[in-house]
N, C-alpha and C. Protein backbone atom coordinates (compact mmCIF):
# COMPACT_ATOMS: atom_id res chain seq x y z
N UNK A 1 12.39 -86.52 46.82
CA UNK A 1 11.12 -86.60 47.51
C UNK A 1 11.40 -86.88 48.98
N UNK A 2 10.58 -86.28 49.78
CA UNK A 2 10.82 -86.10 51.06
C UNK A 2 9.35 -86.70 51.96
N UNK A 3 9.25 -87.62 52.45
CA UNK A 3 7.66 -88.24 53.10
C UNK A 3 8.19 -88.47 54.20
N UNK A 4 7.34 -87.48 55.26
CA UNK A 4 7.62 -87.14 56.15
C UNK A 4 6.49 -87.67 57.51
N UNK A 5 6.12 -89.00 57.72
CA UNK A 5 5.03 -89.40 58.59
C UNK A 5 5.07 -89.83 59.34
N UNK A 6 4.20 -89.95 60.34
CA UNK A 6 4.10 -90.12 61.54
C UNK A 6 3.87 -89.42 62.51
N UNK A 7 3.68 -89.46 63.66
CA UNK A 7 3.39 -88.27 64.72
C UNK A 7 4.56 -87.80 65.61
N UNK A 8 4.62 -86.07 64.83
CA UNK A 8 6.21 -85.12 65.03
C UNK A 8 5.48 -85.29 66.67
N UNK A 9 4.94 -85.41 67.30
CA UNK A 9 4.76 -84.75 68.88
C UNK A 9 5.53 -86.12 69.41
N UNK A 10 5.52 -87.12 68.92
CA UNK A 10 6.68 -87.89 69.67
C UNK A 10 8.23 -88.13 69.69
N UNK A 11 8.18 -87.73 67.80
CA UNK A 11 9.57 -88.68 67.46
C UNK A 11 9.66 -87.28 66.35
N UNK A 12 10.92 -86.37 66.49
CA UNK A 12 11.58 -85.41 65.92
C UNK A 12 10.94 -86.00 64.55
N UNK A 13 11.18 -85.11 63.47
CA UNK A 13 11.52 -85.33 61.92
C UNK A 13 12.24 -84.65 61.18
N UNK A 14 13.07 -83.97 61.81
CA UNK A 14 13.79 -82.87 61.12
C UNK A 14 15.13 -83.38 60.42
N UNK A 15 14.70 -82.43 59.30
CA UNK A 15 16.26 -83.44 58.10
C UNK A 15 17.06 -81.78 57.89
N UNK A 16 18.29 -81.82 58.55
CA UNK A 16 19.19 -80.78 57.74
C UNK A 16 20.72 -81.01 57.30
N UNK A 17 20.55 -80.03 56.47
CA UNK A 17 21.49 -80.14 55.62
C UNK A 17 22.64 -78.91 56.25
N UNK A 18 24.09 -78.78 56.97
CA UNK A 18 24.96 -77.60 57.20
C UNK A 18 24.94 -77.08 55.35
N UNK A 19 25.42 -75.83 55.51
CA UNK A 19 26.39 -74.81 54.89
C UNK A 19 27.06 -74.19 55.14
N UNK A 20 27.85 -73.59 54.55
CA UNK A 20 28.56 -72.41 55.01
C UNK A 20 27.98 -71.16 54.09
N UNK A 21 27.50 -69.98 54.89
CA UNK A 21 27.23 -68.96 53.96
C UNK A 21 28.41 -67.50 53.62
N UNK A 22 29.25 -67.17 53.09
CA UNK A 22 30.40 -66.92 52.50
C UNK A 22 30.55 -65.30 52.70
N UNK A 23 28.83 -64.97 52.50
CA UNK A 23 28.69 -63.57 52.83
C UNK A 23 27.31 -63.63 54.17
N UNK A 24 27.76 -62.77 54.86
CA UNK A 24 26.52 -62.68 56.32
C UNK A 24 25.77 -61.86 55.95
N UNK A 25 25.78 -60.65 54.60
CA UNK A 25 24.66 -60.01 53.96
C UNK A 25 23.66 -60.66 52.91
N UNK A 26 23.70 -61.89 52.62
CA UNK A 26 23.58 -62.44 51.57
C UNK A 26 22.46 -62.74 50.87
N UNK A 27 21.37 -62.92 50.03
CA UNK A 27 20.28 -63.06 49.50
C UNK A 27 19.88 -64.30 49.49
N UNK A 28 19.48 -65.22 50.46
CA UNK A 28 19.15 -66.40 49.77
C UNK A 28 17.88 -67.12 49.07
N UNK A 29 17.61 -68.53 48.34
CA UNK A 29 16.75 -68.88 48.11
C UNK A 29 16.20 -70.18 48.55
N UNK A 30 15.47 -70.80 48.88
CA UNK A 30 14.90 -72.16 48.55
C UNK A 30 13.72 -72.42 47.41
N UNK A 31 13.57 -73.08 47.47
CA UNK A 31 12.19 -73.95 46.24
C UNK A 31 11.77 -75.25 46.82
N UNK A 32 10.63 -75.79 46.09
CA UNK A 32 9.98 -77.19 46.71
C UNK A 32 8.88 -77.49 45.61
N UNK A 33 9.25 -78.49 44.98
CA UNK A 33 7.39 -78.80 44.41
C UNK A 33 7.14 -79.02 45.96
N UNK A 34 5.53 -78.95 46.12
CA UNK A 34 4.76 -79.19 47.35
C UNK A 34 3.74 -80.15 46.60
N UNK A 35 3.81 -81.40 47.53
CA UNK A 35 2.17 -81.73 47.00
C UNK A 35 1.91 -82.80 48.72
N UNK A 36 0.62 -81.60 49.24
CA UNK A 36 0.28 -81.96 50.85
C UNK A 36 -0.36 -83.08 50.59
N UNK A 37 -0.66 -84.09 51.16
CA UNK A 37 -1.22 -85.23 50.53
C UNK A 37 -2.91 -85.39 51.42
N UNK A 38 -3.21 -85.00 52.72
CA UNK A 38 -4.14 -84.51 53.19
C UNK A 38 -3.75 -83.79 54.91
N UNK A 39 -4.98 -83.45 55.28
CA UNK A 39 -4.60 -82.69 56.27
C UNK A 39 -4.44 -83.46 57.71
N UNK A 40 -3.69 -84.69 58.05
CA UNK A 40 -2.97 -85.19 58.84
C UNK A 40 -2.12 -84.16 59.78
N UNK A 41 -1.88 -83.98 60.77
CA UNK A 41 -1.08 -83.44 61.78
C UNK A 41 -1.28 -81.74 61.38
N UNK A 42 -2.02 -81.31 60.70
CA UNK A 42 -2.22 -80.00 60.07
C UNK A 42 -3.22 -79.37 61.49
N UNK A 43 -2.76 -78.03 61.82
CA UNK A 43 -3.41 -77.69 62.75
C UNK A 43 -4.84 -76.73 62.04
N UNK A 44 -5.55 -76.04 62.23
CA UNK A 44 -6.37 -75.24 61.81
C UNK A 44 -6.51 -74.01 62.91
N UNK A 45 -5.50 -73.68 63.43
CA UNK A 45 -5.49 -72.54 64.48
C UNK A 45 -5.31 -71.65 63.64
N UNK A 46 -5.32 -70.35 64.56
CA UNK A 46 -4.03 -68.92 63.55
C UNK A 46 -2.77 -68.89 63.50
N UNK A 47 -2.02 -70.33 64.42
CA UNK A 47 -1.09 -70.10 63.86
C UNK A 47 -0.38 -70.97 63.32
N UNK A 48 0.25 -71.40 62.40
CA UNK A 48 0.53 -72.26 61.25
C UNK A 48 1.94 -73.21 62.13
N UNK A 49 1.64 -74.54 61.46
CA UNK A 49 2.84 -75.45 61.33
C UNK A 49 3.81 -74.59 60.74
N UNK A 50 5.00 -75.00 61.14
CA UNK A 50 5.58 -74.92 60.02
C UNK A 50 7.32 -76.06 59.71
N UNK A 51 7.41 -75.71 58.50
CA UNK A 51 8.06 -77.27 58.02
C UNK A 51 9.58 -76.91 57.00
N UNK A 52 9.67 -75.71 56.41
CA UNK A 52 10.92 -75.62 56.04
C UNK A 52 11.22 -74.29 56.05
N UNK A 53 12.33 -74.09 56.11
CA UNK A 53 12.95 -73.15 56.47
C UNK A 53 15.12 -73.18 56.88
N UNK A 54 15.30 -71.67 57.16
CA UNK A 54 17.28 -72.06 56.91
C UNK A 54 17.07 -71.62 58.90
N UNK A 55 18.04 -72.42 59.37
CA UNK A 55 18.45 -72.46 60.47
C UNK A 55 20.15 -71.89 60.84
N UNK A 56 20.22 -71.63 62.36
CA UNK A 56 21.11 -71.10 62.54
C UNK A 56 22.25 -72.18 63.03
N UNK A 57 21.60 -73.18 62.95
CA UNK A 57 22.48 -74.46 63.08
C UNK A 57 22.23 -76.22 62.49
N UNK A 58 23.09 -76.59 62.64
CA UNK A 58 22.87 -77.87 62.30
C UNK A 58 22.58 -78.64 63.68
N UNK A 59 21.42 -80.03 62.71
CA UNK A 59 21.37 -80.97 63.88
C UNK A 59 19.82 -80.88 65.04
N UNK A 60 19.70 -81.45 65.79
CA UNK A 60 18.38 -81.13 66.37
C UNK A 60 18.10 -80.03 67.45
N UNK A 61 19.16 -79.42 67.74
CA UNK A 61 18.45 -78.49 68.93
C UNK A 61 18.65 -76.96 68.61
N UNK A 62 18.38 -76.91 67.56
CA UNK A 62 18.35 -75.41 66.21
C UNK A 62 16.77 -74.51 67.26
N UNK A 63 16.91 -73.24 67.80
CA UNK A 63 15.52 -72.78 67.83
C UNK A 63 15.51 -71.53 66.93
N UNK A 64 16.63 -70.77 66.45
CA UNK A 64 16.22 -69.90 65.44
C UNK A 64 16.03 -70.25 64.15
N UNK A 65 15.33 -69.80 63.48
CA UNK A 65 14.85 -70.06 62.28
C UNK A 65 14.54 -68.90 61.02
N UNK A 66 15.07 -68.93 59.87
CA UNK A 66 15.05 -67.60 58.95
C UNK A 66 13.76 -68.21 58.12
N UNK A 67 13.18 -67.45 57.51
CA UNK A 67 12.47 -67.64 55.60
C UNK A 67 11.70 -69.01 56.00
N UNK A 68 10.91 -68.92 57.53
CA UNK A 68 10.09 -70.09 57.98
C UNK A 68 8.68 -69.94 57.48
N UNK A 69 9.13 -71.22 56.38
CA UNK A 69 7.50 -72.00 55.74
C UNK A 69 6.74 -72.39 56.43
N UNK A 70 5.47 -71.72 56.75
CA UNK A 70 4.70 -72.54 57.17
C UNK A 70 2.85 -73.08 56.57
N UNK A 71 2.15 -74.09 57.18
CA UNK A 71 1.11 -74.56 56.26
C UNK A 71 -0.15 -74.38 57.60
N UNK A 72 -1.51 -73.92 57.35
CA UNK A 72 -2.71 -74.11 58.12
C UNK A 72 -3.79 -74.91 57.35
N UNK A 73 -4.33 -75.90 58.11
CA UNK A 73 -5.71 -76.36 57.42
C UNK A 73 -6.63 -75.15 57.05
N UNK A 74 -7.36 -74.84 56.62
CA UNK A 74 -8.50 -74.26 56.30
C UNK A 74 -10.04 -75.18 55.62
N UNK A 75 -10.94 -74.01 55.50
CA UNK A 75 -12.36 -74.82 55.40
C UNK A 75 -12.73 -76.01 55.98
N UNK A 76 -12.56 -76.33 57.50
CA UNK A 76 -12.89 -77.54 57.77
C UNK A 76 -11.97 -78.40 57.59
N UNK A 77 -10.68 -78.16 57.18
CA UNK A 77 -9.74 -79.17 56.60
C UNK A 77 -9.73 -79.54 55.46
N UNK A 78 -10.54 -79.20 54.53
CA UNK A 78 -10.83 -79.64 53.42
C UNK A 78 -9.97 -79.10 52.36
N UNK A 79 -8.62 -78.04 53.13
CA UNK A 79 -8.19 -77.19 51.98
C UNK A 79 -6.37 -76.78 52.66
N UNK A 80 -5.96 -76.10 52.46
CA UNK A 80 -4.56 -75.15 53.53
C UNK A 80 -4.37 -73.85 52.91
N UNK A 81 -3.00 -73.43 53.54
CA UNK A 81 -2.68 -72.05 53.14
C UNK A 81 -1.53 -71.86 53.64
N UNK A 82 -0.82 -71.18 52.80
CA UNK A 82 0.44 -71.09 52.98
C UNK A 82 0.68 -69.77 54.04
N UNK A 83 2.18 -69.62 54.94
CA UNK A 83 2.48 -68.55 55.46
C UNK A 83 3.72 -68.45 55.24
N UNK A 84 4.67 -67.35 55.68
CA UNK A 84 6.22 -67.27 55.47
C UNK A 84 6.15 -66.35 56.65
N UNK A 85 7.19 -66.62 57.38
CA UNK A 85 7.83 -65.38 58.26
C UNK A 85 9.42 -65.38 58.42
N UNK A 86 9.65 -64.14 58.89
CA UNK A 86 11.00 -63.99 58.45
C UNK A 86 12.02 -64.55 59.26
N UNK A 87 11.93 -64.61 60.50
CA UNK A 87 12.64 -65.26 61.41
C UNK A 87 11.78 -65.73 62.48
N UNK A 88 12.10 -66.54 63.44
CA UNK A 88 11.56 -67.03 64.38
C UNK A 88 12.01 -66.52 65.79
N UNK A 89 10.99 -66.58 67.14
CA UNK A 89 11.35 -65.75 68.15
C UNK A 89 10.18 -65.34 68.61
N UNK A 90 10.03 -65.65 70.09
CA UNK A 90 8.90 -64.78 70.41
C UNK A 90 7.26 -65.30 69.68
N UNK A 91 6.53 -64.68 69.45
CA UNK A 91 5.12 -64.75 69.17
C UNK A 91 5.51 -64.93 68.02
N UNK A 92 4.83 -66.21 66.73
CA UNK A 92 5.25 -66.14 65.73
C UNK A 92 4.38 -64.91 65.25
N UNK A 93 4.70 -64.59 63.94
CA UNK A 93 4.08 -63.17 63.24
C UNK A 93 4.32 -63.94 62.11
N UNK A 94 3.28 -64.49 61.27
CA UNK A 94 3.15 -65.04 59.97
C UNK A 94 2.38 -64.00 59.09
N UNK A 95 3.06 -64.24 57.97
CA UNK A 95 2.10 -63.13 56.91
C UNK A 95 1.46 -64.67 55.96
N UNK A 96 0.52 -64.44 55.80
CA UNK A 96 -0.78 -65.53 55.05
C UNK A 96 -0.72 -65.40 53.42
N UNK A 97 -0.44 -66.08 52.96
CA UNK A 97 -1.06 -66.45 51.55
C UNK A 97 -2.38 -65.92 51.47
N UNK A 98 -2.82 -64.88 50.81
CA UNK A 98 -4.52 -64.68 50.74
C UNK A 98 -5.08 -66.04 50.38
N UNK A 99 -6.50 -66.13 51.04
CA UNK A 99 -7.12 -66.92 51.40
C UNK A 99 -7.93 -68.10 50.18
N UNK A 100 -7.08 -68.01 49.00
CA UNK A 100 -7.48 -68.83 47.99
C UNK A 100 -6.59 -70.24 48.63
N UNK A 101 -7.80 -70.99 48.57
CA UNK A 101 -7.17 -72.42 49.09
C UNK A 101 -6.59 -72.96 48.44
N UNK A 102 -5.34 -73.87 48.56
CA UNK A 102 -4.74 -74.76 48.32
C UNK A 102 -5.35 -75.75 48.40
N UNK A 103 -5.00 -76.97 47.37
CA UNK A 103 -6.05 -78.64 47.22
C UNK A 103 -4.98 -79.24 47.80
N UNK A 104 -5.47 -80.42 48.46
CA UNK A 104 -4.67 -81.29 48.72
C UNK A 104 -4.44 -82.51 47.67
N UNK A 105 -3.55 -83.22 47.31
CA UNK A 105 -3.39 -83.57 46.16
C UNK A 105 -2.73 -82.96 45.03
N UNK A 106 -2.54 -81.96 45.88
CA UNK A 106 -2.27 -80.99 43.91
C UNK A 106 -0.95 -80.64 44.01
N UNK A 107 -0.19 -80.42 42.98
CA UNK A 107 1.13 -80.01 43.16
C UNK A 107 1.39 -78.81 43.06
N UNK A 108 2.44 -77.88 43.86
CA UNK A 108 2.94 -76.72 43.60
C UNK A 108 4.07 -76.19 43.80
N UNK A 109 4.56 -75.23 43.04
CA UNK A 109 6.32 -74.85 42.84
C UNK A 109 6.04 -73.41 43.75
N UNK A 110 6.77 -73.55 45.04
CA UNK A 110 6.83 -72.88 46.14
C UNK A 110 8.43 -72.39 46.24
N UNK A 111 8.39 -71.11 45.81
CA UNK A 111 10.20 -70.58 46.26
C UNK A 111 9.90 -69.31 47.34
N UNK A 112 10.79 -69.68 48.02
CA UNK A 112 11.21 -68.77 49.35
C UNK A 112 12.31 -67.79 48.93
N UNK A 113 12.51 -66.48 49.02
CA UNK A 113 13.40 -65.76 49.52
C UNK A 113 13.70 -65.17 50.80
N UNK A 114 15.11 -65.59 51.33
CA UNK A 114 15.70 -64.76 52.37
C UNK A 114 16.45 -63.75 52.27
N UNK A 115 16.28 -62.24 52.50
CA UNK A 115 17.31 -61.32 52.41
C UNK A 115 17.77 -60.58 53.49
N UNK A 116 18.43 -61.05 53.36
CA UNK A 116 19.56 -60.49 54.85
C UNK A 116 20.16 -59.58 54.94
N UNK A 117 19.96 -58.40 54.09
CA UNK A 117 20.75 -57.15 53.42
C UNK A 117 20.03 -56.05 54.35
N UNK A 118 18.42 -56.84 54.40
CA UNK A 118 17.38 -55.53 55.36
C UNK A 118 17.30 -55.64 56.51
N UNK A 119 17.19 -54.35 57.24
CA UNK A 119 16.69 -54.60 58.79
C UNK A 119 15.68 -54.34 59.38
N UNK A 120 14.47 -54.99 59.61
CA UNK A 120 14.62 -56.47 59.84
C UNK A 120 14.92 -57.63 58.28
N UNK A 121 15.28 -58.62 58.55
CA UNK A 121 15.51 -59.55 57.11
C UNK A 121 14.29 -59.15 56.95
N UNK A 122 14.11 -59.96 55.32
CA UNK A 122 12.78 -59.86 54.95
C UNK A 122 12.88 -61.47 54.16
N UNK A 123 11.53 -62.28 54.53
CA UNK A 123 10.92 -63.04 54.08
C UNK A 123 9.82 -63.49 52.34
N UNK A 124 10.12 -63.84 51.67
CA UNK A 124 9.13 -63.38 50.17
C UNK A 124 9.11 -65.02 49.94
N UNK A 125 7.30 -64.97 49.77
CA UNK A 125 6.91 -66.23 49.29
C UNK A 125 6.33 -66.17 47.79
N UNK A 126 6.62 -66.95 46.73
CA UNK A 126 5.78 -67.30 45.69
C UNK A 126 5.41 -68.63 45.56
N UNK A 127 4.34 -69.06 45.18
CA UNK A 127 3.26 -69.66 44.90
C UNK A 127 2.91 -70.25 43.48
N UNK A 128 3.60 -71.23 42.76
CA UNK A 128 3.66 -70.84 41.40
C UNK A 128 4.24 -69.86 40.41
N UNK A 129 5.23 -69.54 40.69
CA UNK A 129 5.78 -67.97 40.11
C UNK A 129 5.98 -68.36 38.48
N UNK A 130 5.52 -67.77 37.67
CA UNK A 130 5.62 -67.16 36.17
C UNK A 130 6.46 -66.96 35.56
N UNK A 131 7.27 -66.59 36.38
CA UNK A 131 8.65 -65.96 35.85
C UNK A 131 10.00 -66.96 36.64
N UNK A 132 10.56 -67.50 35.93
CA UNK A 132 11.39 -68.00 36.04
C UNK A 132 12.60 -67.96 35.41
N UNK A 133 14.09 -67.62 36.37
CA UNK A 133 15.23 -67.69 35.40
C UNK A 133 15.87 -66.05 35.12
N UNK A 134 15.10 -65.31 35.16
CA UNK A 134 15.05 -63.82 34.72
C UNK A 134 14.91 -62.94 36.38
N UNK A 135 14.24 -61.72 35.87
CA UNK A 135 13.90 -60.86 37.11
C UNK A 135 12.91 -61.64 38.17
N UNK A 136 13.07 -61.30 38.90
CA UNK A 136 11.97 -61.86 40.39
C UNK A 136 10.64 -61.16 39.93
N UNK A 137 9.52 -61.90 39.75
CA UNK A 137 7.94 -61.52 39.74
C UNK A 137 7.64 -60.43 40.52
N UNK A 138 7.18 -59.39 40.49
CA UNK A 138 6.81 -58.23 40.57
C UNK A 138 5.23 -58.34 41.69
N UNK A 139 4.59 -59.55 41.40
CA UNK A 139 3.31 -59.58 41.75
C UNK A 139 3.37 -61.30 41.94
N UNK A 140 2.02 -61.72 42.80
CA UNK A 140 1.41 -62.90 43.25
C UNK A 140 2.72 -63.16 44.67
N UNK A 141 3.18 -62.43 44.96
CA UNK A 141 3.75 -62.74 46.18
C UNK A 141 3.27 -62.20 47.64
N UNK A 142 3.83 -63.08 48.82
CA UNK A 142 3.64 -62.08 50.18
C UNK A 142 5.44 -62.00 50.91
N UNK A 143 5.17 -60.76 51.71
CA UNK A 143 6.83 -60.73 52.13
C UNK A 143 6.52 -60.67 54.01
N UNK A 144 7.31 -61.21 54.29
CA UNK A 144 7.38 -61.03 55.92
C UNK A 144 8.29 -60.46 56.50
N UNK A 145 8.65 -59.46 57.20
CA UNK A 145 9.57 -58.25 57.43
C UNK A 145 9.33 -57.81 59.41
N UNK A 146 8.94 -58.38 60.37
CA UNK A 146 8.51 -58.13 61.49
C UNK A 146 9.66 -58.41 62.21
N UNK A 147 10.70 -59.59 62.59
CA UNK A 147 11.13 -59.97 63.69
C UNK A 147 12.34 -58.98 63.30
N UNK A 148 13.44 -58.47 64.16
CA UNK A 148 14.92 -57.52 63.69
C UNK A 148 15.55 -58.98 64.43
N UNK A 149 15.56 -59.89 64.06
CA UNK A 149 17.29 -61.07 63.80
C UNK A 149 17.81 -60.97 63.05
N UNK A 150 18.66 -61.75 63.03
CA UNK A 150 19.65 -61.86 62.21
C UNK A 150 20.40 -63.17 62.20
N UNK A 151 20.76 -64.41 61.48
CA UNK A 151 20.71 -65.47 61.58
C UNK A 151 22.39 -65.64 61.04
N UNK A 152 23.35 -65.64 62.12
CA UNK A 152 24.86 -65.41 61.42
C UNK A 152 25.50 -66.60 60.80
N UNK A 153 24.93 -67.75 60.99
CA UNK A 153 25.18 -69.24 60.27
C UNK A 153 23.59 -69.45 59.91
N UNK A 154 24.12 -70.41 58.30
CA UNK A 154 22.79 -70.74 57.92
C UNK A 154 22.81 -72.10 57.62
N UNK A 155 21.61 -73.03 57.54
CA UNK A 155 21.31 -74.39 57.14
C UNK A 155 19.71 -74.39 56.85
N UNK A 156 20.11 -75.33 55.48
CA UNK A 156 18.28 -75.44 55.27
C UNK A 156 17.88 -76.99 56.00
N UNK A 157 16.78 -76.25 56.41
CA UNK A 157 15.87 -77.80 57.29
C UNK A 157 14.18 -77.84 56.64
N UNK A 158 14.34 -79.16 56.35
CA UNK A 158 13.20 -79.62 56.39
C UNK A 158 12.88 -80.43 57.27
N UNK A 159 11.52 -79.81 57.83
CA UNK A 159 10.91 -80.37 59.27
C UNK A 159 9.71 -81.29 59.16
N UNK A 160 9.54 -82.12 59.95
CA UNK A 160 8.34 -82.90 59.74
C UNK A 160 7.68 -81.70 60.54
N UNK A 161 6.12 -81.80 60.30
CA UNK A 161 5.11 -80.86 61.07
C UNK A 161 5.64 -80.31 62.56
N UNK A 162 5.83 -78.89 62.95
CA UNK A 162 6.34 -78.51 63.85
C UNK A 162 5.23 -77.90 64.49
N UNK A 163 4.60 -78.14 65.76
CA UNK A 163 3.42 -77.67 66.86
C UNK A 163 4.37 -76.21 67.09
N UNK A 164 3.68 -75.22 67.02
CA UNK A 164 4.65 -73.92 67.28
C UNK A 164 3.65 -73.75 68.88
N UNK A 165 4.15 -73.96 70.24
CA UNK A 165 3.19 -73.27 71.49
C UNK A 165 2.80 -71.76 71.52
């Protein structure tokens, strides 16, 4: 468990972990139960916080970013929504979770794919996925495919709430 509070606009929150990745074509994954607890530091703009994701370095002064999670308030705050994009750079370009809200309070099994095989990478979010263990779910996903990076070292970070300008 990861509780992540306080206000990111003063005091960093970012927790990462190095790796070494073995192949630079390589497929990767993350996962997360999620459970948002309310909409604290949550922006409600178009364009989303965002909070985990694999980096091109370790440590705090990382600005590229692969398979970046990110979260928006919706309805007044009363709700969120998930985004994924594939790398970071420039104008973010988030692809949205269709617009069925997320509760706050509630728990959910969130896995990320990064594939680094395509050009541009490509980004794939599920939301609860069905299928577990076997083939990758076919359906209930979104993929993000816009930025052409390429991220030649990787590390996963989890970020306290990140203000994207």
């Amino acid at each position: 468990m990861i509780r992540i509070p306080g206000d990111n606009t003063n005091v960093s929150r970012d927790i990462n972990r190095a790796f070494t990745a073995t192949n630079t074509s390589a497929i990767l994954y993350y996962s997360t139960m999620l459970n948002v607890v309310d909409a604290t530091q949550l922006t409600s703009l178009t364009t989303p916080d965002y909070f985990m994701h694999f980096g091109q370095c370790s440590g705090g002064a990382c600005t590229i970013f692969g398979a970046r999670l990110g979260i928006l308030a919706t309805n007044g705050f009363a709700n969120y929504k998930l985004a994924i994009e594939n790398t970071s750079g420039g104008t973010p370009l988030y692809t949205f979770v269709p617009d069925s809200m997320m509760i706050f309070g509630q728990s959910y099994f969130v896995v990320v794919k990064y594939d680094r095989t395509t050009t541009p990478t490509t980004a794939t979010l599920w939301v609860n996925p069905t299928s577990l263990g076997g083939a990758e779910q076919s359906t209930g996903f979104i993929t993000n495919t816009v930025a052409p990076a390429v991220l030649p070292t990787l590390n996963l970070f989890v970020s306290g709430i990140v203000r994207v300008p």
